[in-house]
PDB file of N, CA and C in Angstrom:
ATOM      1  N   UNK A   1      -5.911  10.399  17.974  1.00  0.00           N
ATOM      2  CA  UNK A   1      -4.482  10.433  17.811  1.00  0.00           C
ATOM      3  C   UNK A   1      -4.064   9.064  17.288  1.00  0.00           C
ATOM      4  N   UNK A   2      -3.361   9.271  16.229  1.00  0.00           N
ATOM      5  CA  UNK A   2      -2.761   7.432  15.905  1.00  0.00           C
ATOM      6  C   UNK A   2      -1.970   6.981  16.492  1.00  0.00           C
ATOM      7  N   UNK A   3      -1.755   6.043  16.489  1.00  0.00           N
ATOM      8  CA  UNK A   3      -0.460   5.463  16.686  1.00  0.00           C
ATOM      9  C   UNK A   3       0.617   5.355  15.633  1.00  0.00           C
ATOM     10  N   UNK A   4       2.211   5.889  16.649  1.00  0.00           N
ATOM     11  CA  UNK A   4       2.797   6.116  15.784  1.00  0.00           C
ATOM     12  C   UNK A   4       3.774   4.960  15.250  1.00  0.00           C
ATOM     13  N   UNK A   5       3.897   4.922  13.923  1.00  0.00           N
ATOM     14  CA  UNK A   5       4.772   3.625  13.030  1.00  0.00           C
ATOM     15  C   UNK A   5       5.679   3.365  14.064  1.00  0.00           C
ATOM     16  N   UNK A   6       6.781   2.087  13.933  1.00  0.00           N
ATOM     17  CA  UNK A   6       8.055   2.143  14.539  1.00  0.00           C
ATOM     18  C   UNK A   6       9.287   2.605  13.547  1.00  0.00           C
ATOM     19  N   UNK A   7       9.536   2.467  13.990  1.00  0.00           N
ATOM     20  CA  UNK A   7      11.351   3.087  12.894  1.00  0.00           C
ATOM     21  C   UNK A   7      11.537   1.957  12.122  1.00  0.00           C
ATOM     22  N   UNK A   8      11.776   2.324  11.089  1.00  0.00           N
ATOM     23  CA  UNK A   8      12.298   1.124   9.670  1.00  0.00           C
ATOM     24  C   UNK A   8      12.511   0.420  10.126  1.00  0.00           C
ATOM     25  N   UNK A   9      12.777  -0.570   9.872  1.00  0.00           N
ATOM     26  CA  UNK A   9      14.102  -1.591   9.664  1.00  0.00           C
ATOM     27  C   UNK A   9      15.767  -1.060   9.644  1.00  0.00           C
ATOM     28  N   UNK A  10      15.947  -0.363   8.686  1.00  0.00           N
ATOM     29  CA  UNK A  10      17.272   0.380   8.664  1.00  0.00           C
ATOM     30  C   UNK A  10      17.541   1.436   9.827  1.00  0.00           C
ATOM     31  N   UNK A  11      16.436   1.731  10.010  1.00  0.00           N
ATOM     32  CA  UNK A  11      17.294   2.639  11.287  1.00  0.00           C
ATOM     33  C   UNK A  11      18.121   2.362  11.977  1.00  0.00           C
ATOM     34  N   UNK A  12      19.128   2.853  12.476  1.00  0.00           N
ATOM     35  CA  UNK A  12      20.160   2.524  13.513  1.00  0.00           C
ATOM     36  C   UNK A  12      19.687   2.783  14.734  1.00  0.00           C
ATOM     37  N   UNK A  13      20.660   2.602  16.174  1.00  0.00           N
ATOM     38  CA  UNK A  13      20.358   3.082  17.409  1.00  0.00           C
ATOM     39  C   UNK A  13      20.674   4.231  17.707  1.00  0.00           C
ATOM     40  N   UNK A  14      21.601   4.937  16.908  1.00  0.00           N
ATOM     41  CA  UNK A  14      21.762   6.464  16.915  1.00  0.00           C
ATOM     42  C   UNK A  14      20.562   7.223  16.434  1.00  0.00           C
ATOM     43  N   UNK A  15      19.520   6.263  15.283  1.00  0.00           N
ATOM     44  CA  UNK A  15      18.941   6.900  14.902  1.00  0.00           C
ATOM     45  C   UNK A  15      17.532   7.214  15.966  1.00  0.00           C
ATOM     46  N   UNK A  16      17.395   6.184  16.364  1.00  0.00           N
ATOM     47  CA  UNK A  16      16.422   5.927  17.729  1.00  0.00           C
ATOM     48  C   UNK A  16      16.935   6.935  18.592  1.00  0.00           C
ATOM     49  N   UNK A  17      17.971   7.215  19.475  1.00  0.00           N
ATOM     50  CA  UNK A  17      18.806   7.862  20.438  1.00  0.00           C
ATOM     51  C   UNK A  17      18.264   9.601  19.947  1.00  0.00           C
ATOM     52  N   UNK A  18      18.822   9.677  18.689  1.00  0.00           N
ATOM     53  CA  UNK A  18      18.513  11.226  18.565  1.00  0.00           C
ATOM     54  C   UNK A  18      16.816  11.295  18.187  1.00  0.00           C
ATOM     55  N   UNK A  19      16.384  10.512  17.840  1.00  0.00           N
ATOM     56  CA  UNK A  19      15.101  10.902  17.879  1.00  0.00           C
ATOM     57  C   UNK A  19      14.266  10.913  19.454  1.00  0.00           C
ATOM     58  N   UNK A  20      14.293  10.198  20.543  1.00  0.00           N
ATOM     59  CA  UNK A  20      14.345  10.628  21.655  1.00  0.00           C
ATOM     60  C   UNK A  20      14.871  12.021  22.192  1.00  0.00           C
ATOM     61  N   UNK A  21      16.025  12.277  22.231  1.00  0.00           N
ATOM     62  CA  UNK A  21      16.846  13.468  22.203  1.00  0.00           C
ATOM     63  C   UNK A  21      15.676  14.545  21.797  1.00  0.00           C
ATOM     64  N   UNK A  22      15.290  14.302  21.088  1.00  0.00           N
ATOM     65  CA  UNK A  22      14.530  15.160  20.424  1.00  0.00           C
ATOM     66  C   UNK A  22      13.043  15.297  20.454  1.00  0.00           C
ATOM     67  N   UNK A  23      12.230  14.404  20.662  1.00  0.00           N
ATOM     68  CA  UNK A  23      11.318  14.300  21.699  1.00  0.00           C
ATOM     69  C   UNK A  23      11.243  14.382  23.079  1.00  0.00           C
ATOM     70  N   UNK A  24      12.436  14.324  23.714  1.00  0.00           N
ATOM     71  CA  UNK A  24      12.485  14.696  25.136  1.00  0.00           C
ATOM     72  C   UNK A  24      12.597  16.344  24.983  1.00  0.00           C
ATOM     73  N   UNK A  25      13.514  16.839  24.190  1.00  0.00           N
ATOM     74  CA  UNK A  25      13.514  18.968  23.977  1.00  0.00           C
ATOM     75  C   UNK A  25      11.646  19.322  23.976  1.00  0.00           C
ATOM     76  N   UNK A  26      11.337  18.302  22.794  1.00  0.00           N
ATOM     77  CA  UNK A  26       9.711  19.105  22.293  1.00  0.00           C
ATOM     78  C   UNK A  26       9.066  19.030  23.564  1.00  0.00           C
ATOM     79  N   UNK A  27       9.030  17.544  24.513  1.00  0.00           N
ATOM     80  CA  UNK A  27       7.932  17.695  25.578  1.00  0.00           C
ATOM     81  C   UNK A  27       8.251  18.706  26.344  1.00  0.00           C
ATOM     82  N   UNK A  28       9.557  19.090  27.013  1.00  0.00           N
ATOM     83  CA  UNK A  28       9.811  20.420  27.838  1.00  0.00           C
ATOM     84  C   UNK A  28       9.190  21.710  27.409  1.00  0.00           C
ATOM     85  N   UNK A  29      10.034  22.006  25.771  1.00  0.00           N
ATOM     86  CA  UNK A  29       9.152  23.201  25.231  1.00  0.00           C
ATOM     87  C   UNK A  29       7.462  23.000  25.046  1.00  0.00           C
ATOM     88  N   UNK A  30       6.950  22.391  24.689  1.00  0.00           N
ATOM     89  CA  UNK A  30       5.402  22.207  24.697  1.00  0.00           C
ATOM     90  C   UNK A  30       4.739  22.408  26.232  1.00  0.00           C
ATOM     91  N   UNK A  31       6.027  21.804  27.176  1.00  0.00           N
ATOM     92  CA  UNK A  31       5.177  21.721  28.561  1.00  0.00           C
ATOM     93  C   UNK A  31       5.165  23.221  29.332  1.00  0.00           C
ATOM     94  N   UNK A  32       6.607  23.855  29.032  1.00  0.00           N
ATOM     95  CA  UNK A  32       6.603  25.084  29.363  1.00  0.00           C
ATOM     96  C   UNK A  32       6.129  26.353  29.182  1.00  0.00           C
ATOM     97  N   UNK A  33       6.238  26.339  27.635  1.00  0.00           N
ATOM     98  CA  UNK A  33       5.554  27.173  26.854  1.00  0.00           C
ATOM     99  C   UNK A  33       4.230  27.140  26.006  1.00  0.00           C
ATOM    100  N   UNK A  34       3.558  27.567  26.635  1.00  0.00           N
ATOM    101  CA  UNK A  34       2.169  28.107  26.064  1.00  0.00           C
ATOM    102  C   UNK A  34       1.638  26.631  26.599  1.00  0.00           C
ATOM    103  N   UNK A  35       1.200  25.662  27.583  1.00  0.00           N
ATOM    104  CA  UNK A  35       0.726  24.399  27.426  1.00  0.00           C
ATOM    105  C   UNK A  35      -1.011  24.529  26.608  1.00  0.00           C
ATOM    106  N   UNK A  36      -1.692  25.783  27.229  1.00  0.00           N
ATOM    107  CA  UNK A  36      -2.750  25.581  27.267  1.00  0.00           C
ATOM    108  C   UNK A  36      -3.109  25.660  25.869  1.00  0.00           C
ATOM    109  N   UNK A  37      -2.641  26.467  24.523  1.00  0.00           N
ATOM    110  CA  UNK A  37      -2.501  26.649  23.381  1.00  0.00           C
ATOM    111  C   UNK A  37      -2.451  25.572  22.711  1.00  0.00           C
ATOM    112  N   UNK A  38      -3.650  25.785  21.777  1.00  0.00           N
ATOM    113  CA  UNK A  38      -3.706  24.454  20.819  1.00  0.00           C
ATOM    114  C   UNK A  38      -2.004  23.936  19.977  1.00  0.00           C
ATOM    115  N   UNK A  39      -2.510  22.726  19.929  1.00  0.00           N
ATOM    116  CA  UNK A  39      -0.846  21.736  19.193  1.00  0.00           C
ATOM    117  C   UNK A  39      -1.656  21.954  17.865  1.00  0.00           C
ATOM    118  N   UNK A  40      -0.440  22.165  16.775  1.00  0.00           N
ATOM    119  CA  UNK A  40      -1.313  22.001  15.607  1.00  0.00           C
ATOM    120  C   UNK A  40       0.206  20.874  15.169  1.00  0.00           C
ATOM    121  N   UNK A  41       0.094  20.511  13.633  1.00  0.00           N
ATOM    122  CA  UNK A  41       0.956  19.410  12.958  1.00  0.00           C
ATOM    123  C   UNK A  41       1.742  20.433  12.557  1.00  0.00           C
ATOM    124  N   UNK A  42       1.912  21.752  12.073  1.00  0.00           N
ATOM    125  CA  UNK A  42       2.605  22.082  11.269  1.00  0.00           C
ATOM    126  C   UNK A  42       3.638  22.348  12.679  1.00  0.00           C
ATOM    127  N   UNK A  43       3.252  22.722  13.901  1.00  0.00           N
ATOM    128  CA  UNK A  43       4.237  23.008  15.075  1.00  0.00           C
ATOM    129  C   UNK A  43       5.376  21.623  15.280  1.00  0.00           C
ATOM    130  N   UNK A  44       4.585  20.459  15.271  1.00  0.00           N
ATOM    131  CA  UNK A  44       4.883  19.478  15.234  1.00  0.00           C
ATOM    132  C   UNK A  44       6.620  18.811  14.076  1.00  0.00           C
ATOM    133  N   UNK A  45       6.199  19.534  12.579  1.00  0.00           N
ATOM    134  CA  UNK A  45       6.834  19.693  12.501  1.00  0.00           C
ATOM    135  C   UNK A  45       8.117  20.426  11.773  1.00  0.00           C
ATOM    136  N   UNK A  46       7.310  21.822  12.701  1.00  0.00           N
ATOM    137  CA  UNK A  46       8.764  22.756  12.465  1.00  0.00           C
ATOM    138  C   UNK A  46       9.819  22.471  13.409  1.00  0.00           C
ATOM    139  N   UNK A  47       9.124  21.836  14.617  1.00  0.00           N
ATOM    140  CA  UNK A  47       9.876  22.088  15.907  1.00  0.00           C
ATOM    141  C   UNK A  47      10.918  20.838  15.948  1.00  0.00           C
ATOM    142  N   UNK A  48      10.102  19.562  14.999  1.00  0.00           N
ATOM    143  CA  UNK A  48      11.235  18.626  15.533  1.00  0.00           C
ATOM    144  C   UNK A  48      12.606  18.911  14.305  1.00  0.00           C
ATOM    145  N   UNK A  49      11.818  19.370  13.100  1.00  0.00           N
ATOM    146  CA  UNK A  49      13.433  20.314  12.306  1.00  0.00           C
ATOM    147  C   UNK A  49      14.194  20.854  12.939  1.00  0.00           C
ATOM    148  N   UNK A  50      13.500  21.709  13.516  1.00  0.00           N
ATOM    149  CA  UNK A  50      14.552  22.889  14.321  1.00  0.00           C
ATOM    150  C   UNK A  50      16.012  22.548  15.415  1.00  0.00           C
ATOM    151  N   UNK A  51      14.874  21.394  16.095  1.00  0.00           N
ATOM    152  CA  UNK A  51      15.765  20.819  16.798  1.00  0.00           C
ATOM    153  C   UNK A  51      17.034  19.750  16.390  1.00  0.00           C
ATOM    154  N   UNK A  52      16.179  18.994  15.435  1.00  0.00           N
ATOM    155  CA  UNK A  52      17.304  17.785  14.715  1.00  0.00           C
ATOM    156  C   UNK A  52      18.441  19.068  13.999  1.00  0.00           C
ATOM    157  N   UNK A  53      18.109  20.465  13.783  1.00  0.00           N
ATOM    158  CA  UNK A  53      19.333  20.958  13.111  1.00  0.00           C
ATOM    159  C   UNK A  53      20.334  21.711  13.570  1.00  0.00           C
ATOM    160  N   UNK A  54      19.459  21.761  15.240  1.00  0.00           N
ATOM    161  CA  UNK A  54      20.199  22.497  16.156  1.00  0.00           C
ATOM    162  C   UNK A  54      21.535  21.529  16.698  1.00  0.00           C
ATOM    163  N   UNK A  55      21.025  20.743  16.683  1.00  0.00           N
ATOM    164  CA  UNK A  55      21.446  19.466  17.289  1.00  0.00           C
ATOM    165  C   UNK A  55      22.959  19.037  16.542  1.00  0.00           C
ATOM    166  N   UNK A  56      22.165  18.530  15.342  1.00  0.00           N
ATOM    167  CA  UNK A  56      23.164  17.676  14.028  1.00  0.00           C
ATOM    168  C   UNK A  56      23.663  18.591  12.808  1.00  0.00           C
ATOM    169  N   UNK A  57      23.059  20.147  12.988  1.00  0.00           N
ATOM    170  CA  UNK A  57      23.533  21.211  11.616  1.00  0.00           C
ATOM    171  C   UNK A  57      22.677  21.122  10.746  1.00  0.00           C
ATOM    172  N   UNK A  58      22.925  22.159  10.271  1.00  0.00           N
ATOM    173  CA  UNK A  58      21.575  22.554   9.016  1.00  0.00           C
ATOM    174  C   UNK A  58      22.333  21.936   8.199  1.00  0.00           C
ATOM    175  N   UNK A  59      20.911  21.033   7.284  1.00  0.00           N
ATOM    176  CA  UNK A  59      21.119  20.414   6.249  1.00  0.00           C
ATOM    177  C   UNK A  59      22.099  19.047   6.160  1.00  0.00           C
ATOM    178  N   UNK A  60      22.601  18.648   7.162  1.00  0.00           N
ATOM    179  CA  UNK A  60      23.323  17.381   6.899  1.00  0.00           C
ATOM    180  C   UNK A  60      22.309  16.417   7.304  1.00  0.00           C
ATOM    181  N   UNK A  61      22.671  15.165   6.686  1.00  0.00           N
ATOM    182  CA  UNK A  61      22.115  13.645   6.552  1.00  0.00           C
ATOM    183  C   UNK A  61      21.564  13.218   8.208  1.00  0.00           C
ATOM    184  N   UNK A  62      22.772  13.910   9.248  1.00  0.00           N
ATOM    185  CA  UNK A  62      22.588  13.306  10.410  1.00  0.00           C
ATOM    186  C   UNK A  62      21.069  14.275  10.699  1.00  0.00           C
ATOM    187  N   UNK A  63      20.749  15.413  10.701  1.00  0.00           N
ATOM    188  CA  UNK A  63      19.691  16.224  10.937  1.00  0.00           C
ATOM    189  C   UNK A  63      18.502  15.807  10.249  1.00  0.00           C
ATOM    190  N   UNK A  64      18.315  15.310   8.966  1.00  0.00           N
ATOM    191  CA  UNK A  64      17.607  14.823   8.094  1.00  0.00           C
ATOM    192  C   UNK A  64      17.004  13.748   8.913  1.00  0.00           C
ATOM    193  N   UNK A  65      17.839  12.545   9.082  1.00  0.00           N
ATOM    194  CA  UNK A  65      17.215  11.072   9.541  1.00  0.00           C
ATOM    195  C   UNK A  65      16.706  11.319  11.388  1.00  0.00           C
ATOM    196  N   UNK A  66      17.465  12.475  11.310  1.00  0.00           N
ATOM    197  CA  UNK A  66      16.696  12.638  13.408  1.00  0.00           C
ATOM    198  C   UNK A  66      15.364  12.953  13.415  1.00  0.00           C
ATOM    199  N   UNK A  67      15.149  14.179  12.549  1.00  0.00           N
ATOM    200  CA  UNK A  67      13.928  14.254  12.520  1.00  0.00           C
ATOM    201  C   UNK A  67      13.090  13.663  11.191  1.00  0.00           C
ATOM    202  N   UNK A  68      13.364  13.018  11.196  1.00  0.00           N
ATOM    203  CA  UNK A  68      12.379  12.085  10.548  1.00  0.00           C
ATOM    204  C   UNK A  68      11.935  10.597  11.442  1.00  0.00           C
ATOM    205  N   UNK A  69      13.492  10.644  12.307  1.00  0.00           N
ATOM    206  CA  UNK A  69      12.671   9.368  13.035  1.00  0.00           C
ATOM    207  C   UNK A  69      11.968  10.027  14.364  1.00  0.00           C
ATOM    208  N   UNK A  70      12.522  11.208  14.578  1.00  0.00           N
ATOM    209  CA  UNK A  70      11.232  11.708  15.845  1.00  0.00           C
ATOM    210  C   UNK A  70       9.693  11.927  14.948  1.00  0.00           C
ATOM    211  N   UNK A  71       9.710  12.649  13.885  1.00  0.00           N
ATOM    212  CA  UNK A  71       8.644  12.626  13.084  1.00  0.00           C
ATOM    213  C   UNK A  71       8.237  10.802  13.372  1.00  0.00           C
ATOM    214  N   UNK A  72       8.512  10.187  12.993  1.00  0.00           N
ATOM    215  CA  UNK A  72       7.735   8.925  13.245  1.00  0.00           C
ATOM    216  C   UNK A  72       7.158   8.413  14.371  1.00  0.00           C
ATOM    217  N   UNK A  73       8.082   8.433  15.472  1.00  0.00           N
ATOM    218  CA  UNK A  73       7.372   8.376  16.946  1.00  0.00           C
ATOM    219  C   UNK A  73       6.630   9.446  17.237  1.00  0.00           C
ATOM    220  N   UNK A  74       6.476  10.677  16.537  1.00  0.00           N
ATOM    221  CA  UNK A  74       5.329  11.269  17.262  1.00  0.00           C
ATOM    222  C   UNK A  74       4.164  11.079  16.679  1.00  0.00           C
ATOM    223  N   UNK A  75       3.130  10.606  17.065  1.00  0.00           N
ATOM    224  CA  UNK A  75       1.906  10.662  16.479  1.00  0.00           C
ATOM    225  C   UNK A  75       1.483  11.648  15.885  1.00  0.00           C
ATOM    226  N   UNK A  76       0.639  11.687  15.056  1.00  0.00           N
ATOM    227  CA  UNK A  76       0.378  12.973  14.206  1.00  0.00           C
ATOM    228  C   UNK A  76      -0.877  13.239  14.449  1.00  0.00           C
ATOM    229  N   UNK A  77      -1.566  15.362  14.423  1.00  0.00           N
ATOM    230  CA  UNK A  77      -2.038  15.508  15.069  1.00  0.00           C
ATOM    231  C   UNK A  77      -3.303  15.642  14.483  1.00  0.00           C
ATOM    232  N   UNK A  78      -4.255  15.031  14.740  1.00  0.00           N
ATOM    233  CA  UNK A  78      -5.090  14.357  13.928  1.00  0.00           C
ATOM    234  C   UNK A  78      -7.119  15.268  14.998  1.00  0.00           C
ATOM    235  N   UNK A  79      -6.610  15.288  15.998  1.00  0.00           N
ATOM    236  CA  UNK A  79      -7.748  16.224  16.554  1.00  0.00           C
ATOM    237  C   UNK A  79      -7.565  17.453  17.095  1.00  0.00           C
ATOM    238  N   UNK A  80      -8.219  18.188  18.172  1.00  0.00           N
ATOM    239  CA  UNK A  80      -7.998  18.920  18.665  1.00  0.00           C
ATOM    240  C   UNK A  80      -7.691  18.997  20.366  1.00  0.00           C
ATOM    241  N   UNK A  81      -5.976  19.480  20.301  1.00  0.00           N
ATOM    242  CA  UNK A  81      -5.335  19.018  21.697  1.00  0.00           C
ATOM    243  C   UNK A  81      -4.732  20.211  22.020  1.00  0.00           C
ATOM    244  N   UNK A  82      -4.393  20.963  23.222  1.00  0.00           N
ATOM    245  CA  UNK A  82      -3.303  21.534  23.312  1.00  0.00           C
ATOM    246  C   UNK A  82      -2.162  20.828  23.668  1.00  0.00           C
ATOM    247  N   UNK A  83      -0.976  22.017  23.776  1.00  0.00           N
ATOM    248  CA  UNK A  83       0.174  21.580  23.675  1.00  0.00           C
ATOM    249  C   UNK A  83       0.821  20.812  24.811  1.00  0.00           C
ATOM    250  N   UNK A  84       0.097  21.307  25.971  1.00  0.00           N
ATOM    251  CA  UNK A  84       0.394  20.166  27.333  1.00  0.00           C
ATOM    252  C   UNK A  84       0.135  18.367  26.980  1.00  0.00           C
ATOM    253  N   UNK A  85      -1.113  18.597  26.568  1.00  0.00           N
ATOM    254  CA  UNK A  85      -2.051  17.040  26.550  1.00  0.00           C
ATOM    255  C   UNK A  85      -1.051  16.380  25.492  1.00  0.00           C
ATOM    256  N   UNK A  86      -0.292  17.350  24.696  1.00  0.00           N
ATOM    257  CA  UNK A  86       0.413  16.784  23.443  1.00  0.00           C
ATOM    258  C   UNK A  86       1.418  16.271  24.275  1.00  0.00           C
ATOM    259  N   UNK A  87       2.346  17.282  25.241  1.00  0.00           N
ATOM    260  CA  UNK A  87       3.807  16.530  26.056  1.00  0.00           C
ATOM    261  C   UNK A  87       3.472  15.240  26.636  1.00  0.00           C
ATOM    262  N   UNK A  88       2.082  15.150  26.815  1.00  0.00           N
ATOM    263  CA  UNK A  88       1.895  13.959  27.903  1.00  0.00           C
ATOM    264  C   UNK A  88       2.149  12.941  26.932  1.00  0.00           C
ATOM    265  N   UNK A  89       1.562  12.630  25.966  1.00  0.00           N
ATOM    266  CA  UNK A  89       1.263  11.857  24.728  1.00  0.00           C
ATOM    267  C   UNK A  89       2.473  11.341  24.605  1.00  0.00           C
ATOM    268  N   UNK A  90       3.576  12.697  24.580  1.00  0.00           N
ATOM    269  CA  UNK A  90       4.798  12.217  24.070  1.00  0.00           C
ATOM    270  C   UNK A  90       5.779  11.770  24.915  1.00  0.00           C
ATOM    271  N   UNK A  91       5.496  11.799  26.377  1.00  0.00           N
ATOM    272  CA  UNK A  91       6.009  11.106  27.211  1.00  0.00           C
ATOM    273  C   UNK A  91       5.779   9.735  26.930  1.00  0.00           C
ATOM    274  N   UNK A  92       4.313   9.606  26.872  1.00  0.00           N
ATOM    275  CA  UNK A  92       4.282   7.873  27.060  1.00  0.00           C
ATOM    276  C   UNK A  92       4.792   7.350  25.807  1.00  0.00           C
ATOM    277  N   UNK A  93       5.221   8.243  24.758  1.00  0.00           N
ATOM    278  CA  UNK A  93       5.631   7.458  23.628  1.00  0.00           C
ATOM    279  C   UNK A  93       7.258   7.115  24.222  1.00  0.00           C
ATOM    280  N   UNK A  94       7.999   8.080  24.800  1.00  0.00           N
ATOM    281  CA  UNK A  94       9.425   7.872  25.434  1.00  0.00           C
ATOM    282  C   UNK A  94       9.628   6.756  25.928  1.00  0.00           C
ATOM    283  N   UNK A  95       8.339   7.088  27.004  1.00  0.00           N
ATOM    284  CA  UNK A  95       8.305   5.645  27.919  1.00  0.00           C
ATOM    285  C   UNK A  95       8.831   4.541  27.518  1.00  0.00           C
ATOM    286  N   UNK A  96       7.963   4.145  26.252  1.00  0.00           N
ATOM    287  CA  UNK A  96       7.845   3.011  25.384  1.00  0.00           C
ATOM    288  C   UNK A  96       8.908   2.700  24.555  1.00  0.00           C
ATOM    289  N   UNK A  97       9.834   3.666  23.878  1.00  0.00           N
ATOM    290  CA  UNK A  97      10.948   3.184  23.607  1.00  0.00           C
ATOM    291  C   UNK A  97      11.855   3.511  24.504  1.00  0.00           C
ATOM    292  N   UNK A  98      11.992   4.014  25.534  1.00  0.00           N
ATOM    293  CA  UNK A  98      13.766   4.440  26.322  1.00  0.00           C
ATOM    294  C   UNK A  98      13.456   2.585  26.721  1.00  0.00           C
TER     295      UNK A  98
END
């Protein structure tokens, strides 16, 4: 698993804020549903779209930059994990920025 980049330079703290927001939704759904089921990248990221558009609306700027900065804090999925071992992962990434 890599480690994941930090947020630009330009990012804002809203932009940080909703990308948390949004890594805190994925670890619940990953932890609840299906844990034992492999994580693949493409889950990774439909799910943080889904959410940045649930969130901020389909297709606006604010939905765009959320998930792109949760896309950045999450590590990308580079072996073979299920989806629990993935929430854990993404806890300690929370950890690290809240």
């Amino acid at each position: 698993m890599s480690i994941p980049n930090p947020l630009p330079e330009d990012a804002t703290g809203s932009d940080r804020l909703d990308a948390v927001a949004i890594l805190a939704r994925l670890v619940k759904r990953l932890t609840v549903e299906r844990p034992t089921d492999p994580m693949r990248e493409s889950v990774r990221h439909t799910l943080a779209l889904r959410y940045a558009e649930a969130r901020y609306g389909y297709g606006t700027a604010r939905a765009a930059r959320a998930e792109q900065a949760a896309l950045t804090l999450a590590p990308r999925i580079d072996r073979e994990i299920t989806r629990g071992e993935y929430a854990l992962i993404l806890t300690r990434v929370l950890e690290g920025v809240r």
